[in-house]
N, C-alpha and C. Protein backbone atom coordinates (compact mmCIF):
# COMPACT_ATOMS: atom_id res chain seq x y z
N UNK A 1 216.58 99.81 85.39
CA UNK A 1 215.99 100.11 86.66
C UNK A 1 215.32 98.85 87.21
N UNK A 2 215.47 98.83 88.36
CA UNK A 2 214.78 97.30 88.86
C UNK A 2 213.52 97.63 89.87
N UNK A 3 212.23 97.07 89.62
CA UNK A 3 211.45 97.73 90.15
C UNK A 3 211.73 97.51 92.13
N UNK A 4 210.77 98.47 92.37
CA UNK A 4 210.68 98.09 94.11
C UNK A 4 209.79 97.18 94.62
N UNK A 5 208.97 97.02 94.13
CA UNK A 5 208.49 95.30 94.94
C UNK A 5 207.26 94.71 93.84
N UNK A 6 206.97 94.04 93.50
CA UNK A 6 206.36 93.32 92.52
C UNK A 6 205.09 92.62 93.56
N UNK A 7 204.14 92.89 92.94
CA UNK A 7 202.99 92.13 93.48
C UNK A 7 202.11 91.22 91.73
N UNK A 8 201.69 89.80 92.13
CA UNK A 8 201.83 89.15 91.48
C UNK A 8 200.15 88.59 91.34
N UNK A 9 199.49 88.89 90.47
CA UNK A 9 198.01 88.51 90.29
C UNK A 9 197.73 87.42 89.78
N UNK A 10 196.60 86.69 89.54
CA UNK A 10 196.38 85.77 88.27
C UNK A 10 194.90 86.04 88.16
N UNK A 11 195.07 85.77 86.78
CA UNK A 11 194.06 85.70 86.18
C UNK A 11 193.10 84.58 85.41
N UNK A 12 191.61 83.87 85.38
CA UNK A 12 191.41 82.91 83.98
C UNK A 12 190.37 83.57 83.71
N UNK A 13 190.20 84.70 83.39
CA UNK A 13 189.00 85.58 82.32
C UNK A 13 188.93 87.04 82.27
N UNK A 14 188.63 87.10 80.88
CA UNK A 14 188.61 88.77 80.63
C UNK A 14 188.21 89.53 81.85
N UNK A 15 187.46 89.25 82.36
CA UNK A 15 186.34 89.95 83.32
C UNK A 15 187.05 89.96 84.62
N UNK A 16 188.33 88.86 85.05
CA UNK A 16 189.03 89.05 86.23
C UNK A 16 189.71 90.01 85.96
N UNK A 17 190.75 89.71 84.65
CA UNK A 17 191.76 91.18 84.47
C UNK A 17 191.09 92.44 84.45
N UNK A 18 189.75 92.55 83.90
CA UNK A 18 189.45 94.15 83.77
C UNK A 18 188.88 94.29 85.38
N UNK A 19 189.01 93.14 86.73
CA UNK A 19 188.44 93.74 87.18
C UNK A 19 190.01 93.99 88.87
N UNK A 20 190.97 93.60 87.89
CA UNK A 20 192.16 93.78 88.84
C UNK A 20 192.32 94.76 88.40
N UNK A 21 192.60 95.39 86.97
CA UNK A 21 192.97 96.97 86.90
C UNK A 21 191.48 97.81 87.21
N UNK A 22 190.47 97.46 87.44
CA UNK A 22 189.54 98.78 87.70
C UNK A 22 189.65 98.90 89.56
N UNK A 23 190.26 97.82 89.91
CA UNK A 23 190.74 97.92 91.50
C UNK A 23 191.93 98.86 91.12
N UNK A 24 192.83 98.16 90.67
CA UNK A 24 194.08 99.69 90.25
C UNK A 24 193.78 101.17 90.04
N UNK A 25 192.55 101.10 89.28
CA UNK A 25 192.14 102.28 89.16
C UNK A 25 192.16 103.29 90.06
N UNK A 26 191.11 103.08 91.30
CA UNK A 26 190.65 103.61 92.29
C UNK A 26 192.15 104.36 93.40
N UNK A 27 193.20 103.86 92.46
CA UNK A 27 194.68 104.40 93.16
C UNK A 27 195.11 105.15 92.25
N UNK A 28 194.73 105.53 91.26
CA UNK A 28 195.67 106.17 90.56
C UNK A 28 195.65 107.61 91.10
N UNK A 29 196.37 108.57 90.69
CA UNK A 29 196.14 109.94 90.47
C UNK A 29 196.91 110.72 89.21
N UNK A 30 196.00 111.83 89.20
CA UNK A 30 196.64 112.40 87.88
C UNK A 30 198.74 113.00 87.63
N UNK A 31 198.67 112.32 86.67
CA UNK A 31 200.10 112.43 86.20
C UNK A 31 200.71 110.86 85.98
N UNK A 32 199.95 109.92 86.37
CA UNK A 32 200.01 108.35 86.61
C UNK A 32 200.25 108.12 85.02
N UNK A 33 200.89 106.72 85.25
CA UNK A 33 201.74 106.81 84.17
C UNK A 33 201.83 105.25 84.02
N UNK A 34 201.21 104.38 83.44
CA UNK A 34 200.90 103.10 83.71
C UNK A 34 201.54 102.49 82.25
N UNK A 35 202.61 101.49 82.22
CA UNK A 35 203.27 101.10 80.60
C UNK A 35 203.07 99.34 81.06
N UNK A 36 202.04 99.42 79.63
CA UNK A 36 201.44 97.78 79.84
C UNK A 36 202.27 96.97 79.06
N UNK A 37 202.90 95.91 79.67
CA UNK A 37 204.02 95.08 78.41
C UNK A 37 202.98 93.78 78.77
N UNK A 38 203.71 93.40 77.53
CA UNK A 38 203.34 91.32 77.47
C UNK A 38 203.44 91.14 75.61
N UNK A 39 203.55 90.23 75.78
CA UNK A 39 203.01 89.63 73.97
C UNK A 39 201.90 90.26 73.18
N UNK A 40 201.86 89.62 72.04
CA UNK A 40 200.48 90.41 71.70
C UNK A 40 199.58 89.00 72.35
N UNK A 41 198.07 89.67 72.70
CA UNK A 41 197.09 89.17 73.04
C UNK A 41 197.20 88.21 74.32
N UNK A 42 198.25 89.10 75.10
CA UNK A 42 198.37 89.12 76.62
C UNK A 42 197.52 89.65 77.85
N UNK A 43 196.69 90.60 76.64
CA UNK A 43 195.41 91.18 77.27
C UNK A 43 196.05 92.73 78.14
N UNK A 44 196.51 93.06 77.14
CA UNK A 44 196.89 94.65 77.69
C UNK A 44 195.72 95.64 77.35
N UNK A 45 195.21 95.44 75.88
CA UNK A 45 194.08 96.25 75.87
C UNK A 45 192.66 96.27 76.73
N UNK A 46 192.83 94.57 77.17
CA UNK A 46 191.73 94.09 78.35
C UNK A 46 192.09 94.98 79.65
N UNK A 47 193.64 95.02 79.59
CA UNK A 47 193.81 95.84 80.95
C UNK A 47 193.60 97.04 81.27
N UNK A 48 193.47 97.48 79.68
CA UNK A 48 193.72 98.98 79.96
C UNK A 48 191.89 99.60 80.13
N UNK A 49 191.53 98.74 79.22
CA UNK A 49 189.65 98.90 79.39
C UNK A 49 189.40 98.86 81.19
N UNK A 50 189.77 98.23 81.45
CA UNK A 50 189.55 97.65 83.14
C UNK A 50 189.41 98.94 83.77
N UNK A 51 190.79 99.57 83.48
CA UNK A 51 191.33 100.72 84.49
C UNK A 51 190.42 102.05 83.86
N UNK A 52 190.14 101.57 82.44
CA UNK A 52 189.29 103.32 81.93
C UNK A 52 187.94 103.02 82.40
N UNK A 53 187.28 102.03 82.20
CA UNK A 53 186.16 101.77 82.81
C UNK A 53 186.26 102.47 84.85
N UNK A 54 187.23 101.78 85.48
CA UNK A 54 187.61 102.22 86.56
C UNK A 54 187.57 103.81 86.91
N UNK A 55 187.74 104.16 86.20
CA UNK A 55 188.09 106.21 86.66
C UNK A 55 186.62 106.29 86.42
N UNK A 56 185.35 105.67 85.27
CA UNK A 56 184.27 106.37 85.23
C UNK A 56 184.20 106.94 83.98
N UNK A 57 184.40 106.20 83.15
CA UNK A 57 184.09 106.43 81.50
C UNK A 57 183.27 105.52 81.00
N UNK A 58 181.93 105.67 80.44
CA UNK A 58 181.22 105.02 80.21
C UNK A 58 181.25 104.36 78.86
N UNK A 59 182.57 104.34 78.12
CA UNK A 59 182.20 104.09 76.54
C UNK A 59 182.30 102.53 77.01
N UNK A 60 181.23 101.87 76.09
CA UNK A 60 181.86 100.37 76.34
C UNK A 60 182.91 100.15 75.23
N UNK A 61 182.86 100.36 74.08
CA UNK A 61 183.52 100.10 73.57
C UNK A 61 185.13 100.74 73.71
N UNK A 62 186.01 100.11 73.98
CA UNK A 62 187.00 100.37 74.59
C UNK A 62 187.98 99.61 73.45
N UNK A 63 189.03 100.02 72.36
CA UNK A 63 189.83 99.42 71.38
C UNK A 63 191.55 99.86 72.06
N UNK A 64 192.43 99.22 71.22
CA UNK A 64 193.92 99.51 71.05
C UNK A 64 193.82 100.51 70.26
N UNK A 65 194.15 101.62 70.74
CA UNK A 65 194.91 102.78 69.45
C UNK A 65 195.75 102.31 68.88
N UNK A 66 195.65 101.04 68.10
CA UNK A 66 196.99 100.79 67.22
C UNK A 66 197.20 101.82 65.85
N UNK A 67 196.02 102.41 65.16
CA UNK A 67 196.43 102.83 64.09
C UNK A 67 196.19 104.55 64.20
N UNK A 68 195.59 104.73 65.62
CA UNK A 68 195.82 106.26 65.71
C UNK A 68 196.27 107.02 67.23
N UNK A 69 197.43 105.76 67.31
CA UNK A 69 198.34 106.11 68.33
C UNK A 69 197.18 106.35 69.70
N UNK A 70 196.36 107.03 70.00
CA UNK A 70 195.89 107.72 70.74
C UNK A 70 194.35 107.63 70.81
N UNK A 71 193.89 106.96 71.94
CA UNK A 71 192.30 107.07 71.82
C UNK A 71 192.43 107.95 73.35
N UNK A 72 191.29 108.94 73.97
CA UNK A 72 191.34 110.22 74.48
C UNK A 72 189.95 109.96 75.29
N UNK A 73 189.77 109.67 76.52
CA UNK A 73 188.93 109.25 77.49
C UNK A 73 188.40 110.61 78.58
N UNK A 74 187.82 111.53 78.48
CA UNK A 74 187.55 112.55 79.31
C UNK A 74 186.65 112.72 80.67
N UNK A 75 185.92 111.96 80.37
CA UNK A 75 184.27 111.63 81.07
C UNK A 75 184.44 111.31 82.62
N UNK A 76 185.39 110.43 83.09
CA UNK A 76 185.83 109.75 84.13
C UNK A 76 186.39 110.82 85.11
N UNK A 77 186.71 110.05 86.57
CA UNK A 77 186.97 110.94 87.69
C UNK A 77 188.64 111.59 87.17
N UNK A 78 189.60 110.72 86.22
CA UNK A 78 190.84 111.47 85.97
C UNK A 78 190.44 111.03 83.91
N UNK A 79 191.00 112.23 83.65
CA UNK A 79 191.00 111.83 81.63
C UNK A 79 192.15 110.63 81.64
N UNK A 80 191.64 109.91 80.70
CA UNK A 80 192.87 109.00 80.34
C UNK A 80 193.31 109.17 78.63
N UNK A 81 194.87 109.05 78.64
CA UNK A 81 195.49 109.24 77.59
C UNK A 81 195.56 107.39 77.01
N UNK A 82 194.98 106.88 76.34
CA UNK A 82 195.62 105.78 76.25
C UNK A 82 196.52 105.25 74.85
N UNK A 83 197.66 104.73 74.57
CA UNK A 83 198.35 104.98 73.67
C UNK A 83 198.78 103.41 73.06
N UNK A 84 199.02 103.78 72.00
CA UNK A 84 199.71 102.23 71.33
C UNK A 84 200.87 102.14 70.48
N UNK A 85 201.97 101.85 71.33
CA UNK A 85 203.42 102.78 70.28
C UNK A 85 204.06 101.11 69.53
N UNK A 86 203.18 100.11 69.62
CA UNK A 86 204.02 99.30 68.59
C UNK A 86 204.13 99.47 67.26
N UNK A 87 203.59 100.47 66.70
CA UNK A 87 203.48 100.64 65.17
C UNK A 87 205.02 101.98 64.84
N UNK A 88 205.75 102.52 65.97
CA UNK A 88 206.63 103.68 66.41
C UNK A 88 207.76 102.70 65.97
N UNK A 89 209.02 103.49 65.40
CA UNK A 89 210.12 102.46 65.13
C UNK A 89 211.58 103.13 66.12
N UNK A 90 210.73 104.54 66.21
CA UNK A 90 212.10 105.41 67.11
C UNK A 90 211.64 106.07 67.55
N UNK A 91 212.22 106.48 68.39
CA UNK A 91 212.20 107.16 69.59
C UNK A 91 212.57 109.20 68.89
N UNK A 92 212.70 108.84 67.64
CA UNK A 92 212.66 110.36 66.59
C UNK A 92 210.99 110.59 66.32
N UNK A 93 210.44 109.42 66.30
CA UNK A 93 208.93 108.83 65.78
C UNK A 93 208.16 109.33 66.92
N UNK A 94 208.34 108.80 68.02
CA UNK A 94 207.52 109.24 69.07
C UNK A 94 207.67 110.84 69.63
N UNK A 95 208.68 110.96 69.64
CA UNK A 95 208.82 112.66 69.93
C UNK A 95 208.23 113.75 69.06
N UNK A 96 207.79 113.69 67.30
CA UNK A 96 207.27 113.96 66.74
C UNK A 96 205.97 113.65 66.38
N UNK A 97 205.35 112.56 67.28
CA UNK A 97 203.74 112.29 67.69
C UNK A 97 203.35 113.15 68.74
N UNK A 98 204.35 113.60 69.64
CA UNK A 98 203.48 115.25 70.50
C UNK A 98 202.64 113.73 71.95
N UNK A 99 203.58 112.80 71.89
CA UNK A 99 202.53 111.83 72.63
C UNK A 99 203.18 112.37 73.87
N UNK A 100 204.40 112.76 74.32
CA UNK A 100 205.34 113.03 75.53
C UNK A 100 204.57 114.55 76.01
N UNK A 101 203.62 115.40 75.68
CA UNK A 101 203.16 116.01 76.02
C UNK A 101 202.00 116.32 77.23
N UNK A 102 201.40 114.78 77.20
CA UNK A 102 200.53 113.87 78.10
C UNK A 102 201.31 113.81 79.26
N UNK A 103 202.17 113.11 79.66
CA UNK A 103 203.28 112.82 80.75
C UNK A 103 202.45 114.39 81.41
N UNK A 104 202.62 113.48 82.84
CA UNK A 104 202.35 114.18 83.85
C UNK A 104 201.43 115.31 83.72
N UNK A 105 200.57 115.77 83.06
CA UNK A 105 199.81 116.20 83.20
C UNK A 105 198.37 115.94 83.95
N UNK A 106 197.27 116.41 83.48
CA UNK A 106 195.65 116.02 84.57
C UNK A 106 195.78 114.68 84.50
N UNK A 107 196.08 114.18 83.38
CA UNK A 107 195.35 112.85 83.65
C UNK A 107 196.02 111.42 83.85
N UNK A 108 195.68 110.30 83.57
CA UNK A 108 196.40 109.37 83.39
C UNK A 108 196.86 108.77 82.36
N UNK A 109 198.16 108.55 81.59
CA UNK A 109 198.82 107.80 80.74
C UNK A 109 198.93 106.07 80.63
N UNK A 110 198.10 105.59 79.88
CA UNK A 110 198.29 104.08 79.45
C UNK A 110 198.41 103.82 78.65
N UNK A 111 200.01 103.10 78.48
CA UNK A 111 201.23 102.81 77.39
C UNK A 111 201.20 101.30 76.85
N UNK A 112 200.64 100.97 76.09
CA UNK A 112 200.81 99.44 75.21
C UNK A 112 202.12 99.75 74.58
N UNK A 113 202.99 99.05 74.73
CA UNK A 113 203.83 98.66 73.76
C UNK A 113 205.48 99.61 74.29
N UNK A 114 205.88 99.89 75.21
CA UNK A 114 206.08 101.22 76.20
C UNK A 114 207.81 101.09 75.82
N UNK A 115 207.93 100.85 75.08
CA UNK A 115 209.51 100.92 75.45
C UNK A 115 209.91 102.10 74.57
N UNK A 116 209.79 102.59 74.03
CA UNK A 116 209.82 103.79 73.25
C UNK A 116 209.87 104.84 74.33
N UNK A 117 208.73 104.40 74.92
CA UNK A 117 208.47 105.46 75.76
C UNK A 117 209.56 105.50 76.95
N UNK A 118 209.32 104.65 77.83
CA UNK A 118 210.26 103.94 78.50
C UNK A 118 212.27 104.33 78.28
N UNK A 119 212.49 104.13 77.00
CA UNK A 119 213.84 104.44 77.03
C UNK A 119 214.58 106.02 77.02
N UNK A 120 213.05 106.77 77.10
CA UNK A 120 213.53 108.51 77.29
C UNK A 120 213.71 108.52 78.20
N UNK A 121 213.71 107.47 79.54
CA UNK A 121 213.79 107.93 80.71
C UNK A 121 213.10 108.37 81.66
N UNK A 122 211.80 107.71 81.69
CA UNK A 122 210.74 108.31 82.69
C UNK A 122 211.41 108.14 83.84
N UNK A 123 210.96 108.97 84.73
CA UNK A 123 211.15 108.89 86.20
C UNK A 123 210.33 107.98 87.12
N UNK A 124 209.47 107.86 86.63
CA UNK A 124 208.28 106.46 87.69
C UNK A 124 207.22 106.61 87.12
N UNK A 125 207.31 104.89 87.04
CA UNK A 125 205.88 104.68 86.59
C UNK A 125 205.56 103.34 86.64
N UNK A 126 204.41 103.09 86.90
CA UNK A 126 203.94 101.07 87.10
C UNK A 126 203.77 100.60 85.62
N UNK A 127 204.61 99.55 85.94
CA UNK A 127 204.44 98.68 84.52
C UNK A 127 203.94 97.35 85.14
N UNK A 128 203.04 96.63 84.26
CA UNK A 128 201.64 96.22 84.01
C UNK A 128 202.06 95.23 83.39
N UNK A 129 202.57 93.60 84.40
CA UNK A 129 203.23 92.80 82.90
C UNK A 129 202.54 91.38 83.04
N UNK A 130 201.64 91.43 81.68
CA UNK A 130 200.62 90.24 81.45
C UNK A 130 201.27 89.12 80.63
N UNK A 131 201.82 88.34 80.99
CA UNK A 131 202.02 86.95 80.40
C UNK A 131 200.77 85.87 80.59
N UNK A 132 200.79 85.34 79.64
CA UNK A 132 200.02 83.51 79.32
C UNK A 132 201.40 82.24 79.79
N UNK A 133 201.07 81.43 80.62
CA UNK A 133 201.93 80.91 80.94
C UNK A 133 202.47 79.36 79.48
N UNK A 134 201.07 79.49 78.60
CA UNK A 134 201.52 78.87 77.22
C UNK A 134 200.48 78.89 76.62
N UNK A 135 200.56 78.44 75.34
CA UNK A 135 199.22 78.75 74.00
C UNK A 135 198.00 78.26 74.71
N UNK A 136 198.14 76.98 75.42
CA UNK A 136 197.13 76.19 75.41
C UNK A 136 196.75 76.56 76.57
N UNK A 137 196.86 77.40 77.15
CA UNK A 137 195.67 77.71 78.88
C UNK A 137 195.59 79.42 78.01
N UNK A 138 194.98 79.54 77.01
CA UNK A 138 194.88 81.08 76.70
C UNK A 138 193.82 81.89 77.42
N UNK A 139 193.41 81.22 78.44
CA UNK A 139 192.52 82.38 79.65
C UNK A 139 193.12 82.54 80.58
N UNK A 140 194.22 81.87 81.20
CA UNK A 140 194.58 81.68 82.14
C UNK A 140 195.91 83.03 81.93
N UNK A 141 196.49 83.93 82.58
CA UNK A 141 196.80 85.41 82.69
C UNK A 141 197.83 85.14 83.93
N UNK A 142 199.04 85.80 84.44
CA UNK A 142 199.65 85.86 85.61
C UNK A 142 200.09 87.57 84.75
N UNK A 143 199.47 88.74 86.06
CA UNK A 143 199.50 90.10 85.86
C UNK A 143 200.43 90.41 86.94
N UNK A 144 201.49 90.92 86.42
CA UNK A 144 202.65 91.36 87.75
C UNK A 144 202.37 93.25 88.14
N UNK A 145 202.78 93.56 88.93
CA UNK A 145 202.00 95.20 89.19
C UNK A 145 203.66 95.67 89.57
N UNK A 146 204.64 96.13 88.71
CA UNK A 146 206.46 96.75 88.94
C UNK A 146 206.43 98.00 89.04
N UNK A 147 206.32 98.76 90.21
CA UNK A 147 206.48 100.15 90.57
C UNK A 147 207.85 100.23 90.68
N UNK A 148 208.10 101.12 89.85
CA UNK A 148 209.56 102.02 89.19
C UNK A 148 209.14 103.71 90.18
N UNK A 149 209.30 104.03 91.04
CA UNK A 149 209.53 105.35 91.34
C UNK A 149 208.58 105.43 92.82
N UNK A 150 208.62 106.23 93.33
CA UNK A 150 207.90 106.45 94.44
C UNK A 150 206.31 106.57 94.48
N UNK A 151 205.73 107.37 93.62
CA UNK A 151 204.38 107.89 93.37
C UNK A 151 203.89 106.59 92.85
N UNK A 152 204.37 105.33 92.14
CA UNK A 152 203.88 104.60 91.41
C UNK A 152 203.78 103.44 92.47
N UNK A 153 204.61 103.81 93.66
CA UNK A 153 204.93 102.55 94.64
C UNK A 153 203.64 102.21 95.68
N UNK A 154 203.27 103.65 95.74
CA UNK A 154 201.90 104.09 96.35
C UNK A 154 200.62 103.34 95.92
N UNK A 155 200.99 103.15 94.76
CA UNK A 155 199.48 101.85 94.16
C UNK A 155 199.19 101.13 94.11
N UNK A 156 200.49 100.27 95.18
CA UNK A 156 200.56 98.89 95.15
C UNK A 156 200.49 98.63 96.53
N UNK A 157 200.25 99.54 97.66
CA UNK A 157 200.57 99.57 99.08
C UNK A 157 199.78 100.43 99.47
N UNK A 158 198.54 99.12 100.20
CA UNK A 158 198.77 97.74 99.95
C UNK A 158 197.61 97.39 98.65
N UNK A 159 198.37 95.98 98.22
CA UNK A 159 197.19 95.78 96.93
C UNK A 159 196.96 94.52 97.26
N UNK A 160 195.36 94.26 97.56
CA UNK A 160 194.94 92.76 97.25
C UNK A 160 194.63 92.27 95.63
N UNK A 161 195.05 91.36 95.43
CA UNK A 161 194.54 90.88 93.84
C UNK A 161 193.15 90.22 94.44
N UNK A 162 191.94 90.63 93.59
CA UNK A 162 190.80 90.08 93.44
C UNK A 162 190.47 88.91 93.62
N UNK A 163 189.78 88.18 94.36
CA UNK A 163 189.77 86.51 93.99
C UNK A 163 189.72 86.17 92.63
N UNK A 164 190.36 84.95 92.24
CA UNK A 164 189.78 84.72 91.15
C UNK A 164 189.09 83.32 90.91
């Protein structure tokens, strides 16, 4: 699928990225479906804090569900599901985690590691893609915003990226 129009951010600090997705935030609505790619320590979990902080969840401490798939955010104006499927080897794996149950429901879905997810075939959803342009500028971030579907196209139109 090739997305419909790409809007292109940058970033040089934690505190810009969490504060381009807590602008994302303020667009989402429930059933949103957000799959964060990049490398590791591309700052997807930075992104995804941004956007949970954004709805109105007060935990600060904000981690990767890497080892229990699923950390569960209620507090905020939409619940957030947020998920971490790089530890998943199939797509037999994820269907028997009960994680596809989330999809479209109240709240919002944020996918680290998304291709699992991704290759069942979602119908739309913004993917979230954080590259470092090399080792040695490791603050420095370029965040692309790829709306795949109609409802997801809506979050980007119109989107200013934050100064940075």
């Amino acid at each position: 699928m090739i997305p419909m129009d790409v809007v292109t951010c940058h970033s040089t600090s934690e505190a810009e990225t969490e504060a381009i997705a807590h602008h994302l935030a303020q667009k989402l609505t429930p059933g949103s479906l957000i799959a964060l790619s990049g490398d590791v320590g591309t700052g997807k979990t930075v992104f995804a804090r941004g956007i949970i902080h954004g709805l109105g969840h007060p935990d600060p401490y904000i981690t990767s569900p890497t080892f229990t798939l699923i950390n569960t955010y209620t507090q905020g104006r939409l619940s957030v599901y947020h998920f971490d499927l790089y530890r998943l080897e199939s797509t037999e794996a994820l269907l028997a985690s009960g994680a596809e149950e989330y999809l479209n429901g109240d709240g919002v879905c944020l996918v680290e590691w998304p291709r699992l997810w991704l290759e069942r075939g979602v119908a739309d959803y913004l993917e979230v893609l954080l590259t470092a342009p090399s080792h040695e500028t490791m603050t420095h971030r370029t965040i692309q915003l790829r709306p795949y579907g109609p409802a997801s196209q809506r979050f980007i139109q119109p989107f200013l990226c934050p100064p940075s």
